[in-house]
N, C-alpha and C. Protein backbone atom coordinates (compact mmCIF):
# COMPACT_ATOMS: atom_id res chain seq x y z
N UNK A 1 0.81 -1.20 0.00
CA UNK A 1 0.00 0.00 0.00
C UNK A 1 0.86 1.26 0.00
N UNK A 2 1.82 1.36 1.16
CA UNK A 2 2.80 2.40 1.10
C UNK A 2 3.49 2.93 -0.03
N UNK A 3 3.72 2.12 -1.07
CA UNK A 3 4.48 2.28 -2.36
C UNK A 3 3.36 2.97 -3.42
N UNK A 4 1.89 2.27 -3.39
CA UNK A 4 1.07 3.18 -4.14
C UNK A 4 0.85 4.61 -3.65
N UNK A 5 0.47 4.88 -2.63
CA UNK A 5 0.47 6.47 -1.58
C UNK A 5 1.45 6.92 -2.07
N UNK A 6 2.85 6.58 -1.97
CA UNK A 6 4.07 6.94 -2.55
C UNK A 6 4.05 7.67 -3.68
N UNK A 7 3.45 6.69 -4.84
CA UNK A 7 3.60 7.14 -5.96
C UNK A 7 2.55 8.27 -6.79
N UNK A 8 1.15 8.09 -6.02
CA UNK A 8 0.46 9.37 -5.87
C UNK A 8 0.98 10.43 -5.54
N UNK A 9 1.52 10.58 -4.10
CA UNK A 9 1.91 11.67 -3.79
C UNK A 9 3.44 12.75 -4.94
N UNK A 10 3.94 11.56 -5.40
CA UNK A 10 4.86 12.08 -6.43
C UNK A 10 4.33 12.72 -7.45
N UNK A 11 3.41 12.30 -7.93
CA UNK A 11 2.43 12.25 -9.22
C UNK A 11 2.07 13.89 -9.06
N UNK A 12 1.36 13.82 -7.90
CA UNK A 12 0.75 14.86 -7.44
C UNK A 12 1.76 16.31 -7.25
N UNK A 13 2.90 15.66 -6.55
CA UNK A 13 4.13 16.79 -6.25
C UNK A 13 4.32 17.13 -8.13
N UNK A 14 4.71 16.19 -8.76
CA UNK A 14 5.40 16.72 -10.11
C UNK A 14 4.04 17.42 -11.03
N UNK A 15 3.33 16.82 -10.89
CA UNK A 15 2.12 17.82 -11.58
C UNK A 15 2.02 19.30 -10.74
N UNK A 16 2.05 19.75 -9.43
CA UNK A 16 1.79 20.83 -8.58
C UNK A 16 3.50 21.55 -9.15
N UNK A 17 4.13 21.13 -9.50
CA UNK A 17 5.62 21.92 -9.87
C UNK A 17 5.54 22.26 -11.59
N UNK A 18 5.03 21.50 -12.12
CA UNK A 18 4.45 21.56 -13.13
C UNK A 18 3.46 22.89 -13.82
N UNK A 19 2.75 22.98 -12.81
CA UNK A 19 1.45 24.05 -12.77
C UNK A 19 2.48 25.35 -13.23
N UNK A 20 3.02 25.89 -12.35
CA UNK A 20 3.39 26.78 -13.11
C UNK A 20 4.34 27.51 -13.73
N UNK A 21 5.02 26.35 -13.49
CA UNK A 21 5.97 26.81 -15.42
C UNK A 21 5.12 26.62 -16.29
N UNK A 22 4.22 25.41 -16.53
CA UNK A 22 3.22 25.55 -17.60
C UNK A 22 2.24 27.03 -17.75
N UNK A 23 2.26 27.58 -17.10
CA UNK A 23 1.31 28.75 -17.10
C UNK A 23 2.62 29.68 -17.18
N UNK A 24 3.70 30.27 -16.68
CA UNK A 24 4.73 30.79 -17.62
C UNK A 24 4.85 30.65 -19.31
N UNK A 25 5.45 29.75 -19.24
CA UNK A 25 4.97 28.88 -20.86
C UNK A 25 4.03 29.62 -21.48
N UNK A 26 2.90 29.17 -21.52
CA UNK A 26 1.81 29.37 -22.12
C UNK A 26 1.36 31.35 -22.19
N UNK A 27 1.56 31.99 -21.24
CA UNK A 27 2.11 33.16 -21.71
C UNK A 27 3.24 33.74 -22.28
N UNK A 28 4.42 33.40 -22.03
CA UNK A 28 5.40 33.68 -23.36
C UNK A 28 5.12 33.10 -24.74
N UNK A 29 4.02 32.29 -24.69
CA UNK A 29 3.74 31.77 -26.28
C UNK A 29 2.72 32.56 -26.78
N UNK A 30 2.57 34.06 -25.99
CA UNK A 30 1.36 34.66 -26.10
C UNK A 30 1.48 35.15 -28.36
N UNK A 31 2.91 35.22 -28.83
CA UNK A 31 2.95 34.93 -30.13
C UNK A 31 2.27 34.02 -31.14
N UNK A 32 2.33 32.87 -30.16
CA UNK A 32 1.92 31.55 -30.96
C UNK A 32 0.75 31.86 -31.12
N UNK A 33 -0.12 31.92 -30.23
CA UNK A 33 -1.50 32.14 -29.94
C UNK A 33 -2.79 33.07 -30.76
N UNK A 34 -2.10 34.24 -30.74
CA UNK A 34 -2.16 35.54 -31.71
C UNK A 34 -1.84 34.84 -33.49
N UNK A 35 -1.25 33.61 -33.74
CA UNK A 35 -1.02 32.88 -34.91
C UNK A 35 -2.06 32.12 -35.17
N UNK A 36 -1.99 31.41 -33.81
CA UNK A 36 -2.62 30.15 -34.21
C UNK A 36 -4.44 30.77 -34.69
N UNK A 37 -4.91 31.93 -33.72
CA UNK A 37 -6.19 32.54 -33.93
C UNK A 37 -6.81 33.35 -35.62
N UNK A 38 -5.38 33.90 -35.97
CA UNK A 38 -5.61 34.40 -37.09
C UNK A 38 -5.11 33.90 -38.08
N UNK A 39 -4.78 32.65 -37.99
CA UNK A 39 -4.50 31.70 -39.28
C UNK A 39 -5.59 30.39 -39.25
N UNK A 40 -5.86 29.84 -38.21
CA UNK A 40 -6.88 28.74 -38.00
C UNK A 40 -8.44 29.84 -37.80
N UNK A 41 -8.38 30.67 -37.00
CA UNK A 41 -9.80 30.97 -36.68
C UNK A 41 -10.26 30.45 -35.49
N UNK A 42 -9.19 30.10 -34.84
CA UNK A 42 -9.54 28.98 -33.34
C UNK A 42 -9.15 29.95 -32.44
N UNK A 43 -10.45 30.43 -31.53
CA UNK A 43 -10.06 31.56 -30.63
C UNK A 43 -9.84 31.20 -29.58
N UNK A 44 -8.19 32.00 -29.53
CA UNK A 44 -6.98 31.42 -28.57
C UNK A 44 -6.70 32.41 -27.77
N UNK A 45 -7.09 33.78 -27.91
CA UNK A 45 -6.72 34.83 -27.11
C UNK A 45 -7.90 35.75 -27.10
N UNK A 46 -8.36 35.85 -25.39
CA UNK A 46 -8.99 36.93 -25.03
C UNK A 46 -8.72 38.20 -24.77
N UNK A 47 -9.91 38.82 -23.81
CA UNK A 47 -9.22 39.90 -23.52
C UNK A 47 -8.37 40.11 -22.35
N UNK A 48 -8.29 38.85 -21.74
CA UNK A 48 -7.48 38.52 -20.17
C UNK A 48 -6.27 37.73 -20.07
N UNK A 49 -5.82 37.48 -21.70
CA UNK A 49 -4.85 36.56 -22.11
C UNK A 49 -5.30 35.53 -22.48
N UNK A 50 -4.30 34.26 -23.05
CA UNK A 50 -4.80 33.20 -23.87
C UNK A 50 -6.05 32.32 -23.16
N UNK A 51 -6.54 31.36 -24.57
CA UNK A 51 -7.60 30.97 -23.58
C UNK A 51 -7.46 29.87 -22.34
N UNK A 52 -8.51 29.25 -22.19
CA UNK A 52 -8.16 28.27 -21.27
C UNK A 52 -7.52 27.07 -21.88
N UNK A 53 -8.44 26.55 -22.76
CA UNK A 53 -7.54 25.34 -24.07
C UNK A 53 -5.81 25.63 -23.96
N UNK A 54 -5.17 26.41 -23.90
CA UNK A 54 -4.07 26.59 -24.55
C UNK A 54 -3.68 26.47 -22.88
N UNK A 55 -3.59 26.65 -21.93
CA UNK A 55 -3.24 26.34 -20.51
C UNK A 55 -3.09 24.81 -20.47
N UNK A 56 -4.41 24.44 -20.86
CA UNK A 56 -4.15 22.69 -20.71
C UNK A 56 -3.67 22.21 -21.47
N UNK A 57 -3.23 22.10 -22.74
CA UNK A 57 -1.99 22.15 -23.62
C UNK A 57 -1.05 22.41 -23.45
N UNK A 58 -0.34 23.47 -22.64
CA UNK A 58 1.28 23.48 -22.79
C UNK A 58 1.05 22.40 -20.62
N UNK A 59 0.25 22.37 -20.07
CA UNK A 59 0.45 21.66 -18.85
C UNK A 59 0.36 20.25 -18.98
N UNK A 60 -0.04 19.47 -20.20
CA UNK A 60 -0.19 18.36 -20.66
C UNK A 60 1.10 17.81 -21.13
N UNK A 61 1.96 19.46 -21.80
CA UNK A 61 2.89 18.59 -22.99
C UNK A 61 4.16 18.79 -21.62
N UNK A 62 3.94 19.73 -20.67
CA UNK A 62 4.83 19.77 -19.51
C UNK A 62 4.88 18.48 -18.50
N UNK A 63 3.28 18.39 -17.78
CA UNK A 63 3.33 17.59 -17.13
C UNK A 63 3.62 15.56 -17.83
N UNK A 64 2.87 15.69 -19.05
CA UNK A 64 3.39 14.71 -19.59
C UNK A 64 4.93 14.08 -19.72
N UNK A 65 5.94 14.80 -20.44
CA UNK A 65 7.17 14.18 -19.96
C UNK A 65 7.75 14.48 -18.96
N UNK A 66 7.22 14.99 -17.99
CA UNK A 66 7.58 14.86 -16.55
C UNK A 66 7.49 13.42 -15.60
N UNK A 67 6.35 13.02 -16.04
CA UNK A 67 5.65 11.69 -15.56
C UNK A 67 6.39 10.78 -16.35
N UNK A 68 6.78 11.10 -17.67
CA UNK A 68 7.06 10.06 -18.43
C UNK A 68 8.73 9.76 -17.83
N UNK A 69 9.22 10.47 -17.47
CA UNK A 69 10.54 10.70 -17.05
C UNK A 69 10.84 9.90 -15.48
N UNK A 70 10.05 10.08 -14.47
CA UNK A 70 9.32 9.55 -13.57
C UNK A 70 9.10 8.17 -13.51
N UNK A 71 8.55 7.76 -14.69
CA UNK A 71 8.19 6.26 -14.67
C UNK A 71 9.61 5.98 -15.36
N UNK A 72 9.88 6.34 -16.08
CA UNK A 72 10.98 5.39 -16.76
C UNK A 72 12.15 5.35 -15.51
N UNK A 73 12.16 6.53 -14.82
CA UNK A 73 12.92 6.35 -13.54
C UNK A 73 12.55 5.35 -12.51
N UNK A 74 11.18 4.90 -12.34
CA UNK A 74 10.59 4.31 -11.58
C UNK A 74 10.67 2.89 -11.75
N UNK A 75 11.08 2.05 -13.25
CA UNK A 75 10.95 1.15 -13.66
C UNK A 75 12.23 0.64 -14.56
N UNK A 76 12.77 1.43 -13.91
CA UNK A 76 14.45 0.77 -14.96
C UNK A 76 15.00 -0.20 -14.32
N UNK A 77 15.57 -1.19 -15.22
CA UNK A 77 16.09 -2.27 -14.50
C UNK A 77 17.14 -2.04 -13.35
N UNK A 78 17.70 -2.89 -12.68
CA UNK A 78 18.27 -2.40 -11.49
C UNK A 78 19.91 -2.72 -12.29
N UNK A 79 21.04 -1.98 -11.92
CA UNK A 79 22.24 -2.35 -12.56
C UNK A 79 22.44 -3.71 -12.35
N UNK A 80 23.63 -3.78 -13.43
CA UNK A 80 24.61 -5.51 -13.31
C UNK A 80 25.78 -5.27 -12.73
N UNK A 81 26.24 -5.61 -11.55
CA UNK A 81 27.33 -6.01 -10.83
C UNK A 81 28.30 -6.51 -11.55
N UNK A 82 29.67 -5.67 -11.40
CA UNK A 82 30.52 -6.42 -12.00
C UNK A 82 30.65 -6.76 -13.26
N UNK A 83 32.58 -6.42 -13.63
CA UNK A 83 32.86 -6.44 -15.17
C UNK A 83 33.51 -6.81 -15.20
C-alpha cells in the first residue's frame, strides 16, 4: 500500500511543480496564440490573455514528460554487478 500512496503523492508533487511553469509557458507563447487565432480561426486569445484550451496544452505537454521521465525512472532495471 505504502508504495502506491508513494507514488500518488509524487504524481501529485510533479504535476503541482508543473502548474506553473506551464502557465509561464503558455504566456510567453502569447505569439503563438495571436497565430494560431488568425491563421486557423480557433479563438486562442482573449481579452485577459490566452484561452483556457491553450493552458491545458502546454500543462499536458509539460506535465506529460515529466511523468514520463518519472516512470521510466521508476521502472528501470536495477544495474549488473561487476565487469
Amino acid at each position: 500500500m505504502w508504495p502506491l500512496i508513494r507514488t500518488g503523492l509524487v504524481i501529485a508533487a510533479i504535476t503541482a511543480v508543473c502548474m506553473p511553469v506551464s502557465f509561464v509557458v503558455t504566456v510567453l507563447l502569447h505569439p503563438l496564440w495571436r497565430w494560431i487565432e488568425a491563421r486557423f480561426g480557433i479563438e486562442a486569445i482573449g481579452h485577459s490573455g490566452p484561452a483556457e484550451w491553450c493552458f491545458y496544452l502546454i500543462l499536458v505537454l509539460v506535465v506529460g514528460p515529466a511523468l514520463l521521465i518519472y516512470w521510466r525512472l521508476l521502472f528501470r532495471p536495477p544495474k549488473q554487478g561487476g565487469a
